[in-house]
C-alpha atoms as a PDB file:
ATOM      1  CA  UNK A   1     -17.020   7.919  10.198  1.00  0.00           C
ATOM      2  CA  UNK A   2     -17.052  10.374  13.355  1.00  0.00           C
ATOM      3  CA  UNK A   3     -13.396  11.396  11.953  1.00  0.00           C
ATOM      4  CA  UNK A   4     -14.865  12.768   8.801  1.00  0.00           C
ATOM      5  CA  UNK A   5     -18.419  14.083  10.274  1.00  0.00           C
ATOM      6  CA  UNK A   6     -15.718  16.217  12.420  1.00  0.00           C
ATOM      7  CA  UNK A   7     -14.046  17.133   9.211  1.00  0.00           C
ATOM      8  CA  UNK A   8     -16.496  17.782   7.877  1.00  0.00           C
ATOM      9  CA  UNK A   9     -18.369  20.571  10.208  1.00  0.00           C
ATOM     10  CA  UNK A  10     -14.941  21.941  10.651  1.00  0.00           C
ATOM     11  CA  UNK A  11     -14.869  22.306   6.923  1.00  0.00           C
ATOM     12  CA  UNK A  12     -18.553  24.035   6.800  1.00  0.00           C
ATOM     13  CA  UNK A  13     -17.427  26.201   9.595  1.00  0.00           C
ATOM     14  CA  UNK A  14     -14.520  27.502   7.885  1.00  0.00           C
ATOM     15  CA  UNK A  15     -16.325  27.797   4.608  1.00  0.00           C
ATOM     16  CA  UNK A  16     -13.628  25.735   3.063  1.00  0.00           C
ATOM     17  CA  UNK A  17     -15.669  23.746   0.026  1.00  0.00           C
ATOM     18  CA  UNK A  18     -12.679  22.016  -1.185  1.00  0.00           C
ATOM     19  CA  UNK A  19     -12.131  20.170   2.400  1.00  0.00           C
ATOM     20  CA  UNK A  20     -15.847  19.867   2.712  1.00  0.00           C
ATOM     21  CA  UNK A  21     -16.555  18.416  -0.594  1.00  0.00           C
ATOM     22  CA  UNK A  22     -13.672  15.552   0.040  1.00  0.00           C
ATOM     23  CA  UNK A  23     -15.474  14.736   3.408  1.00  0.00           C
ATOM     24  CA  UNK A  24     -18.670  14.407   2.066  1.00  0.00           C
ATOM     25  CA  UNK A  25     -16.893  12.093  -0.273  1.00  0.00           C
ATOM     26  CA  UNK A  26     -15.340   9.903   2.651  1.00  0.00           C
ATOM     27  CA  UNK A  27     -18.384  10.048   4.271  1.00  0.00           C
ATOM     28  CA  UNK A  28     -20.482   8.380   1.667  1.00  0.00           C
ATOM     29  CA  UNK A  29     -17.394   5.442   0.751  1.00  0.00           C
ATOM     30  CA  UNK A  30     -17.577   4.460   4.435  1.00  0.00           C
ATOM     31  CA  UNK A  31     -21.271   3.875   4.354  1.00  0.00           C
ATOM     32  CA  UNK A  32     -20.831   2.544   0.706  1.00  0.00           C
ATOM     33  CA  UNK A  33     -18.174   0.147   2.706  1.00  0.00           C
ATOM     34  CA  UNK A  34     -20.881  -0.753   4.964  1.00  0.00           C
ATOM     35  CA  UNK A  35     -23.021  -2.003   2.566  1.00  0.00           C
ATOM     36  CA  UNK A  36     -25.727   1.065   3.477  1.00  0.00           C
ATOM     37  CA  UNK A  37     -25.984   2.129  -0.183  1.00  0.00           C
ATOM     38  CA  UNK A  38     -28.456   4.305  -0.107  1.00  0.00           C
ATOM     39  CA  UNK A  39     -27.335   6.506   2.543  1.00  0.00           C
ATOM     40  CA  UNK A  40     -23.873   7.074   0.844  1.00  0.00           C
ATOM     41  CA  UNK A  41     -25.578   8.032  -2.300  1.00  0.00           C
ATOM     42  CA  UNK A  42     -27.082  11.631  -0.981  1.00  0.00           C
ATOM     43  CA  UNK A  43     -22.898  12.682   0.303  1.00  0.00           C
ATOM     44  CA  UNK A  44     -21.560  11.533  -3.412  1.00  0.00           C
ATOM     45  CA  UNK A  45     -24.293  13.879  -4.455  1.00  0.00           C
ATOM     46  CA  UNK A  46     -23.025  16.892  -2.617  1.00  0.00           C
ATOM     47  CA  UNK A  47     -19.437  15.937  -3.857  1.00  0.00           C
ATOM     48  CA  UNK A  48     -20.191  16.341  -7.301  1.00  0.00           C
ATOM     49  CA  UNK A  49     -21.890  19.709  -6.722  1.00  0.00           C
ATOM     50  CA  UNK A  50     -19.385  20.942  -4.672  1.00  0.00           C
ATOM     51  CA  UNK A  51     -16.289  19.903  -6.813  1.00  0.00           C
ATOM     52  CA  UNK A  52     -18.235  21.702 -10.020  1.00  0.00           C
ATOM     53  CA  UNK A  53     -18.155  24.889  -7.931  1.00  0.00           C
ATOM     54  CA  UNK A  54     -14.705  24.530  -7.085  1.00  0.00           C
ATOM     55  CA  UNK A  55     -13.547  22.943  -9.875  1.00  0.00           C
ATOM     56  CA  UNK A  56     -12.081  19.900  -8.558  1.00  0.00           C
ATOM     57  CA  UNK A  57     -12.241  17.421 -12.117  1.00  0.00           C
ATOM     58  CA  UNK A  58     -11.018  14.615 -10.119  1.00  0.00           C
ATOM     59  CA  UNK A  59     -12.843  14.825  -7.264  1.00  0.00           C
ATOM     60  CA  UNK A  60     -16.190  15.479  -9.467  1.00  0.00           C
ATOM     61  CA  UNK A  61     -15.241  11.743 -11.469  1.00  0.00           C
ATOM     62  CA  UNK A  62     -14.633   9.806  -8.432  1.00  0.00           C
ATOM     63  CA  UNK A  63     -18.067  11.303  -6.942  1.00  0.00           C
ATOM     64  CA  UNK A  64     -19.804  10.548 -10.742  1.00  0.00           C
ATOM     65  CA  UNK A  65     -18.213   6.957 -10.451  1.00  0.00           C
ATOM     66  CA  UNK A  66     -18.779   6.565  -6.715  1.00  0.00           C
ATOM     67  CA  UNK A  67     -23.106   7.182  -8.198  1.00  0.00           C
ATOM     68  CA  UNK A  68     -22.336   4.529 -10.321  1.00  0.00           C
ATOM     69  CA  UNK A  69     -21.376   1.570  -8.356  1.00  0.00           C
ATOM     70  CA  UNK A  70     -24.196   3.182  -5.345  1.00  0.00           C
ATOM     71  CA  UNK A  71     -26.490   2.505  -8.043  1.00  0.00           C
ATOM     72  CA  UNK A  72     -25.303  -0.398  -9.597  1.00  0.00           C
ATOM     73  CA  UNK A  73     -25.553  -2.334  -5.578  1.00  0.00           C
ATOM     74  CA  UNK A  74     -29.056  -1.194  -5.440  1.00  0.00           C
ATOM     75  CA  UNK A  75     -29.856  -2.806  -8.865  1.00  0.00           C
ATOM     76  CA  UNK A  76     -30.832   0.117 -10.631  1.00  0.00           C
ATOM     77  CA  UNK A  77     -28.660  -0.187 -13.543  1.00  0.00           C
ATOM     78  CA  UNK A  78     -30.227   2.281 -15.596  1.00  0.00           C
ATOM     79  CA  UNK A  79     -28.848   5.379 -13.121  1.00  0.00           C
ATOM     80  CA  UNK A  80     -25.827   2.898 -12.877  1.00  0.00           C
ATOM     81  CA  UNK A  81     -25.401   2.990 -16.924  1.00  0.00           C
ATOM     82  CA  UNK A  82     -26.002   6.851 -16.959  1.00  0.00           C
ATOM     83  CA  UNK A  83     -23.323   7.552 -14.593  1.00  0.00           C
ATOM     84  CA  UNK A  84     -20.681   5.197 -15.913  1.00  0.00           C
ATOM     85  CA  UNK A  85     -21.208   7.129 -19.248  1.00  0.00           C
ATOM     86  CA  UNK A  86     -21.025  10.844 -17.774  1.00  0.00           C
ATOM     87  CA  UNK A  87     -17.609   9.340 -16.284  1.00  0.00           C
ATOM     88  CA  UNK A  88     -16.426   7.683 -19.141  1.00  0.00           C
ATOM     89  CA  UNK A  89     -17.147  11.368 -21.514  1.00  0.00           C
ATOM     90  CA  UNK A  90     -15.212  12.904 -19.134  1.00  0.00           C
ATOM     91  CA  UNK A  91     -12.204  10.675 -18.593  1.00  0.00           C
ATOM     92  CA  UNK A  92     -11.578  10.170 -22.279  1.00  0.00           C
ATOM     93  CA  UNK A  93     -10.713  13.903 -22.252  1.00  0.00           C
ATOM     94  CA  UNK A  94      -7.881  13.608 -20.083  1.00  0.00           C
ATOM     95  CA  UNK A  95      -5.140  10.984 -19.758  1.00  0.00           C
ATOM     96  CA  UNK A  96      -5.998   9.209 -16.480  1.00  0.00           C
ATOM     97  CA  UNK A  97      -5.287   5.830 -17.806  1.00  0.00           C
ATOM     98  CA  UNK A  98      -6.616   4.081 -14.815  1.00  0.00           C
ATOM     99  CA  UNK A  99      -9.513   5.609 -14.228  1.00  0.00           C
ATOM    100  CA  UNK A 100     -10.700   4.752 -17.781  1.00  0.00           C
ATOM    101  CA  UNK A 101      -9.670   1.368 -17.425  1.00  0.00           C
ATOM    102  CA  UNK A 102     -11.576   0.912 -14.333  1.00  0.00           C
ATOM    103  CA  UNK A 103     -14.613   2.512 -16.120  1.00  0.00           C
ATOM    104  CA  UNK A 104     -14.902   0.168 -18.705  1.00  0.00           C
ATOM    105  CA  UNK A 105     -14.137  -2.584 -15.985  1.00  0.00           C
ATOM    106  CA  UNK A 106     -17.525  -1.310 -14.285  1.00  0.00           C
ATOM    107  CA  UNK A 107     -19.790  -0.826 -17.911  1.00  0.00           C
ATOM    108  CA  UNK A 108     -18.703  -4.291 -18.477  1.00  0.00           C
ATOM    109  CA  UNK A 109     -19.749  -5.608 -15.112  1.00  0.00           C
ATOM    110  CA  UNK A 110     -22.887  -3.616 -15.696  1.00  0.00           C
ATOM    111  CA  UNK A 111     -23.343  -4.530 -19.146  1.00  0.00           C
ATOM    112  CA  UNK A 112     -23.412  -8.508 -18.461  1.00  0.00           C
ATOM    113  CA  UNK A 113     -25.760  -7.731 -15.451  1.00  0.00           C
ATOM    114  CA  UNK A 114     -28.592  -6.351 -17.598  1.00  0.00           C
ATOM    115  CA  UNK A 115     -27.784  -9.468 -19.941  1.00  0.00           C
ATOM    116  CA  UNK A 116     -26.089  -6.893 -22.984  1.00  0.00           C
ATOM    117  CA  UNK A 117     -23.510  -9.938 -23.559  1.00  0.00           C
ATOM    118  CA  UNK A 118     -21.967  -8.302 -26.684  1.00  0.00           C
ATOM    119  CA  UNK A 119     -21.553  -4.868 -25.469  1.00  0.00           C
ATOM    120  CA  UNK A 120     -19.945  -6.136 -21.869  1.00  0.00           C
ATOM    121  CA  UNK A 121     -17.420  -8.066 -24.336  1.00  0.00           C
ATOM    122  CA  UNK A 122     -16.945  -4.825 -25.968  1.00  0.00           C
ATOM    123  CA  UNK A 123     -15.849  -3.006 -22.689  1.00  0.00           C
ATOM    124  CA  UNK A 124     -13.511  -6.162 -22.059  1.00  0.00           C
ATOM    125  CA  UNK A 125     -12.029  -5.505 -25.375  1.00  0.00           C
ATOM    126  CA  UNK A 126     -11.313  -1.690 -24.649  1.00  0.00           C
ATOM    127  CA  UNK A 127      -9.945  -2.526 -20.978  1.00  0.00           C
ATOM    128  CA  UNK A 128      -7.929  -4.950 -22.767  1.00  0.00           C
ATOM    129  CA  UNK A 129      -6.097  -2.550 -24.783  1.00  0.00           C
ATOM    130  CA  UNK A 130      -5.138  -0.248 -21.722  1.00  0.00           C
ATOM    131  CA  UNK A 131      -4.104  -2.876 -19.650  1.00  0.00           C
ATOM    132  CA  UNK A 132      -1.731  -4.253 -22.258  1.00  0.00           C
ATOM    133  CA  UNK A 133      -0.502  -1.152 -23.479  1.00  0.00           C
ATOM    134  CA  UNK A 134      -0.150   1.346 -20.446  1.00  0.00           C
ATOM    135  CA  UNK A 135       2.374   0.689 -17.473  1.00  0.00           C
ATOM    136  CA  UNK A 136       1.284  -0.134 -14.232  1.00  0.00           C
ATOM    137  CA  UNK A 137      -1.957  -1.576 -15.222  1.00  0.00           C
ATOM    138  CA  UNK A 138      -1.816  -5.383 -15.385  1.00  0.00           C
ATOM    139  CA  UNK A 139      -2.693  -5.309 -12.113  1.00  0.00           C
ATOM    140  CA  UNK A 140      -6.543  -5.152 -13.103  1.00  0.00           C
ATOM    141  CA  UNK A 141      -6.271  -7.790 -16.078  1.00  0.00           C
ATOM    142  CA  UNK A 142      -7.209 -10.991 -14.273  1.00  0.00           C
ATOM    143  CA  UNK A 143     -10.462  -9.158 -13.391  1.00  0.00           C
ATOM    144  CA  UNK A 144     -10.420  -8.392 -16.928  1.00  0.00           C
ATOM    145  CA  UNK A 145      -9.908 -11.964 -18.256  1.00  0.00           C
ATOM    146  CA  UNK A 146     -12.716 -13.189 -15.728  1.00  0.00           C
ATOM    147  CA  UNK A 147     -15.544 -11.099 -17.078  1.00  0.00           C
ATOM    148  CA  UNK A 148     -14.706 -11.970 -19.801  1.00  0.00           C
ATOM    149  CA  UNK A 149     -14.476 -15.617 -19.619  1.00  0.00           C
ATOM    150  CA  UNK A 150     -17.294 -15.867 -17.953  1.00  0.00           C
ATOM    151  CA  UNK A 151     -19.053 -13.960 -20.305  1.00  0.00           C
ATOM    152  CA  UNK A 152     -18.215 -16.108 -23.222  1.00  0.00           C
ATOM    153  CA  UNK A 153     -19.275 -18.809 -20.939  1.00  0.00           C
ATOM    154  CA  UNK A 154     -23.000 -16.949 -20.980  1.00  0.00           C
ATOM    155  CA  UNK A 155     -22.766 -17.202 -24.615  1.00  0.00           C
ATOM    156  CA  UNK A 156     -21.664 -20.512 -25.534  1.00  0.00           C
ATOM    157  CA  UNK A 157     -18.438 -19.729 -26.429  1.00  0.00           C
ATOM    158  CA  UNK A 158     -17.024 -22.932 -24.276  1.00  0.00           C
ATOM    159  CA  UNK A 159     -13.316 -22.342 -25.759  1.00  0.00           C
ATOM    160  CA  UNK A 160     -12.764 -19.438 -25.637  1.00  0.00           C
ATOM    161  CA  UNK A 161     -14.222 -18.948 -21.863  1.00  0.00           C
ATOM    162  CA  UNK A 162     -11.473 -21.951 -21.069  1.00  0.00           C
ATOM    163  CA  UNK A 163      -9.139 -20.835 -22.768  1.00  0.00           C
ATOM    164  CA  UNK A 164      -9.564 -17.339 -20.742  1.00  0.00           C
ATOM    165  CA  UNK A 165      -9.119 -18.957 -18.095  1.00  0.00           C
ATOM    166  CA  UNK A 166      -6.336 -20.640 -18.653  1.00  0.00           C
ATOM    167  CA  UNK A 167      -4.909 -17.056 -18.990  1.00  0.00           C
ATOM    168  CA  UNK A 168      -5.941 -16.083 -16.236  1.00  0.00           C
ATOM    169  CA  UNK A 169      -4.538 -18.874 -13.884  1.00  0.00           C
ATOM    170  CA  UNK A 170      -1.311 -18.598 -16.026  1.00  0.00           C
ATOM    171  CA  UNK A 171      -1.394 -14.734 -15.299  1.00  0.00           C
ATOM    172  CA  UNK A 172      -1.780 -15.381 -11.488  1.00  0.00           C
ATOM    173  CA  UNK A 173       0.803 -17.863 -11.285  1.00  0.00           C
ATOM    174  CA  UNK A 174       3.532 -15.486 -12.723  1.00  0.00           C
ATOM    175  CA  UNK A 175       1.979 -13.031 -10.719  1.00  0.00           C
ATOM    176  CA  UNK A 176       2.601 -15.096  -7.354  1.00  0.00           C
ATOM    177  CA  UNK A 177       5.941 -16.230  -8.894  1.00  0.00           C
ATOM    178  CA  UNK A 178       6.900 -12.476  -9.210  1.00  0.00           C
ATOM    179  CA  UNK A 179       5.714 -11.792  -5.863  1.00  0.00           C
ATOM    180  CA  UNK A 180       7.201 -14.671  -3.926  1.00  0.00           C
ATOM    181  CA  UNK A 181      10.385 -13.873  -5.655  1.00  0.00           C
ATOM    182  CA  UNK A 182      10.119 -10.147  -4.759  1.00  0.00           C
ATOM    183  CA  UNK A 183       9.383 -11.579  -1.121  1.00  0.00           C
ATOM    184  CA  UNK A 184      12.466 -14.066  -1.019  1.00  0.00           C
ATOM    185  CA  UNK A 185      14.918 -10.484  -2.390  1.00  0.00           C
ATOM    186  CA  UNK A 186      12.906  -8.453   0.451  1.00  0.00           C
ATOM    187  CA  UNK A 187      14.323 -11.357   2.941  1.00  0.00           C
ATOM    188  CA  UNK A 188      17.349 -12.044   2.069  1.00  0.00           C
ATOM    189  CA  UNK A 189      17.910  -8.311   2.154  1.00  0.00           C
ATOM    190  CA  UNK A 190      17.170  -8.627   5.471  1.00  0.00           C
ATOM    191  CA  UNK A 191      19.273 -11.106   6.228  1.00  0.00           C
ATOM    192  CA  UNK A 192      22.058  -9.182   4.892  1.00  0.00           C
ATOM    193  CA  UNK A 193      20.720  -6.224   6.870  1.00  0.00           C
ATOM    194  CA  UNK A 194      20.882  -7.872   9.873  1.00  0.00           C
ATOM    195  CA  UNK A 195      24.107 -10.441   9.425  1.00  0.00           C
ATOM    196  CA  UNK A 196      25.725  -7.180   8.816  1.00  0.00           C
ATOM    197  CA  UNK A 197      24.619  -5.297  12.326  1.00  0.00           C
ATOM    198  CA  UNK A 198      25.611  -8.451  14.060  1.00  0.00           C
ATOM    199  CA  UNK A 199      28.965  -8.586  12.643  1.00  0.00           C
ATOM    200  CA  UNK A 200      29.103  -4.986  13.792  1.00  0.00           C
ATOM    201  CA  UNK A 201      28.086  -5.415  17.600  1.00  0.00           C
ATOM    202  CA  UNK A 202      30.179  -8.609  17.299  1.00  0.00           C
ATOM    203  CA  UNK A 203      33.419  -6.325  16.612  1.00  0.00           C
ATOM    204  CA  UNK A 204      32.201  -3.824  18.810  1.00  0.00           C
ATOM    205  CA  UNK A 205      31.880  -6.150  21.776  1.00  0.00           C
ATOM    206  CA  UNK A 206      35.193  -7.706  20.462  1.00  0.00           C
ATOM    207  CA  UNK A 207      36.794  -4.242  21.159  1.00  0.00           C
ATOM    208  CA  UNK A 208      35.254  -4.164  24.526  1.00  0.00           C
ATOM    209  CA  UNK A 209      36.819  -7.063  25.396  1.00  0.00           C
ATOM    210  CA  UNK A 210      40.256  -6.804  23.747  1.00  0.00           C
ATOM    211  CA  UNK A 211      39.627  -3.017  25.846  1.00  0.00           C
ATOM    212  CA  UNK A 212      38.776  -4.940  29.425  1.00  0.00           C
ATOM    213  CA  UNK A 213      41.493  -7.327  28.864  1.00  0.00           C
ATOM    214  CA  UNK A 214      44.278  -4.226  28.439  1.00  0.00           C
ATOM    215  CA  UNK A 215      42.077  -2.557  31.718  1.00  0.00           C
ATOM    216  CA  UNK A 216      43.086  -6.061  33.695  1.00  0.00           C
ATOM    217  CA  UNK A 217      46.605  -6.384  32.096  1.00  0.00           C
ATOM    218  CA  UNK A 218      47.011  -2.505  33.368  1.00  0.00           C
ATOM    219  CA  UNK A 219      45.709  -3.054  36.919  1.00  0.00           C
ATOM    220  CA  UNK A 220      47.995  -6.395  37.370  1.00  0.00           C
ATOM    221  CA  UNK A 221      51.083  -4.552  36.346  1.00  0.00           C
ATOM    222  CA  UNK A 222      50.009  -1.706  38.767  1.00  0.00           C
ATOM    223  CA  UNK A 223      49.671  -4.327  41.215  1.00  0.00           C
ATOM    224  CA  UNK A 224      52.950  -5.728  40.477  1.00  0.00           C
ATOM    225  CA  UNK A 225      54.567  -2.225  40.628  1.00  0.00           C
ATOM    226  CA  UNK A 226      52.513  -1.932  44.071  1.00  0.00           C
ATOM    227  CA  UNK A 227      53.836  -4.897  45.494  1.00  0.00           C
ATOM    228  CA  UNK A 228      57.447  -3.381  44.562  1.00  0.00           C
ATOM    229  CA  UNK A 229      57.210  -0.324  46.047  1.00  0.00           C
ATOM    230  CA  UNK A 230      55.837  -2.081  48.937  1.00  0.00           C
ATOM    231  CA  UNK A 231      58.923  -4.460  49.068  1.00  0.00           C
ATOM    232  CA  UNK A 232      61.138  -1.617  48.614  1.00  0.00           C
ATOM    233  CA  UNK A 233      59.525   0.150  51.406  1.00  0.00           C
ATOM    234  CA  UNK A 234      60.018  -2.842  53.595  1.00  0.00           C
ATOM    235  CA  UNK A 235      63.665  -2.955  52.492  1.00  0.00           C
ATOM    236  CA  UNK A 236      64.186   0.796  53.372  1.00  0.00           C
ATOM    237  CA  UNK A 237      62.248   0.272  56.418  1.00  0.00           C
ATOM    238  CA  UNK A 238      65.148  -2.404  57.469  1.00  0.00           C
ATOM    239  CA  UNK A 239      67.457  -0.459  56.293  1.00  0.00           C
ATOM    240  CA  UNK A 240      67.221   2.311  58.408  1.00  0.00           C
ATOM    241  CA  UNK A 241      66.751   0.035  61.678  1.00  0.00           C
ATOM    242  CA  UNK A 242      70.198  -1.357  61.282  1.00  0.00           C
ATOM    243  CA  UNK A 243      71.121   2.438  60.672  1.00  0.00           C
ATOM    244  CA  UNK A 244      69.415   3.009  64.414  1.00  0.00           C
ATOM    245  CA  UNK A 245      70.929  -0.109  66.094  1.00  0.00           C
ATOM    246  CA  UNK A 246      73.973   0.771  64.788  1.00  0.00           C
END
């Protein structure tokens, strides 16, 4: 938090609205991720007004969405409702998939809240279609599959709930599977990795030794050649003695 208060006088300083309207936005998810809802709501506020003056769409929608779920913890899910809408008017004139997707992940939360059964099945239905049809978005369907089985659990609708369920523990398990299989490639990578340096210093200490065993091979042959000259010396030494006596 003291990070982003710092950014954020910095960035009123400096008259820079695009880095100021980003830290009011970080400032009001940390104390959203402290639970201290209605303090985050007044910097989500600024956001929005200070992404409209600079134009910053995606900054504005994350503020507009960030309103939502503020309001939506507090239990007012009429303001909740009104901002999830402004969001989702905004986001279906553009093509950020995700965003949308998480949208109608929150109006269906929302919707089953304030008891609107049918409608929150509705919003599973059209988060549904983007999570089947769009890359990179299963990651959001078990969330998908519980709302919704546990809103046709609210309604009656016994087999269907279980048998979203089902789907859902089915989806989990391959998704573990893939995971623990993407885990076991990551380690035996590795493995590889590191079989592969060893094998390396293992040669390169190999040619250290094969080097210090030529070094000790040299300096016994120079001792052998020392101990020659030193017997020849000797012999020369005699030599010329016999050379004197004589």
């Amino acid at each position: 938090l003291d990070f982003f208060l710092r950014a954020k006088d910095i960035a009123t300083r400096t008259s820079n609205l695009q880095s100021l309207a980003l830290a009011e936005n970080n400032i009001g998810v940390t104390y959203f991720d402290q639970k201290k809802f209605t303090q985050a709501i007044p910097y989500f506020e600024k956001t929005q007004t200070l992404s409209q003056t600079t134009k910053n769409n995606n900054l504005y929608l994350q503020a507009t969405t960030n309103l939502g779920t503020s309001y939506e913890s507090l239990n007012e899910y009429g303001k909740a409702d009104t901002f999830y809408k402004a969001a989702e008017s905004q986001l279906l004139k553009g093509d950020n998939y995700e965003s949308l997707l998480v949208n109608y992940i929150n109006q269906s939360s929302l919707a089953g809240k304030q008891k609107k059964y049918q409608e929150s099945l509705t919003y599973c239905d059209k988060a549904f279609y983007y999570v089947n049809n769009f890359q990179g978005l299963d990651k959001y369907k078990h969330t998908v599959f519980e709302n919704a089985a546990y809103i046709n659990k609210l309604l009656g609708n016994y087999d269907k709930a279980f048998m979203l369920q089902d789907s859902q523990i089915i989806y989990k398990d391959a998704t573990k599977s893939k995971k623990t299989n993407q885990e076991i490639l990551e380690l035996q990578t590795k493995y590889e990795k590191k079989k592969k340096e060893f094998r390396i210093n293992l040669l390169a200490k190999a040619d250290s030794i094969n080097s210090l065993r030529i070094e000790n091979q040299a300096i016994q042959i120079n001792r052998q050649l020392l101990s020659l000259a030193s017997q020849q010396l000797a012999i020369s030494q005699s030599s010329l003695q016999i050379v004197k006596d004589s």
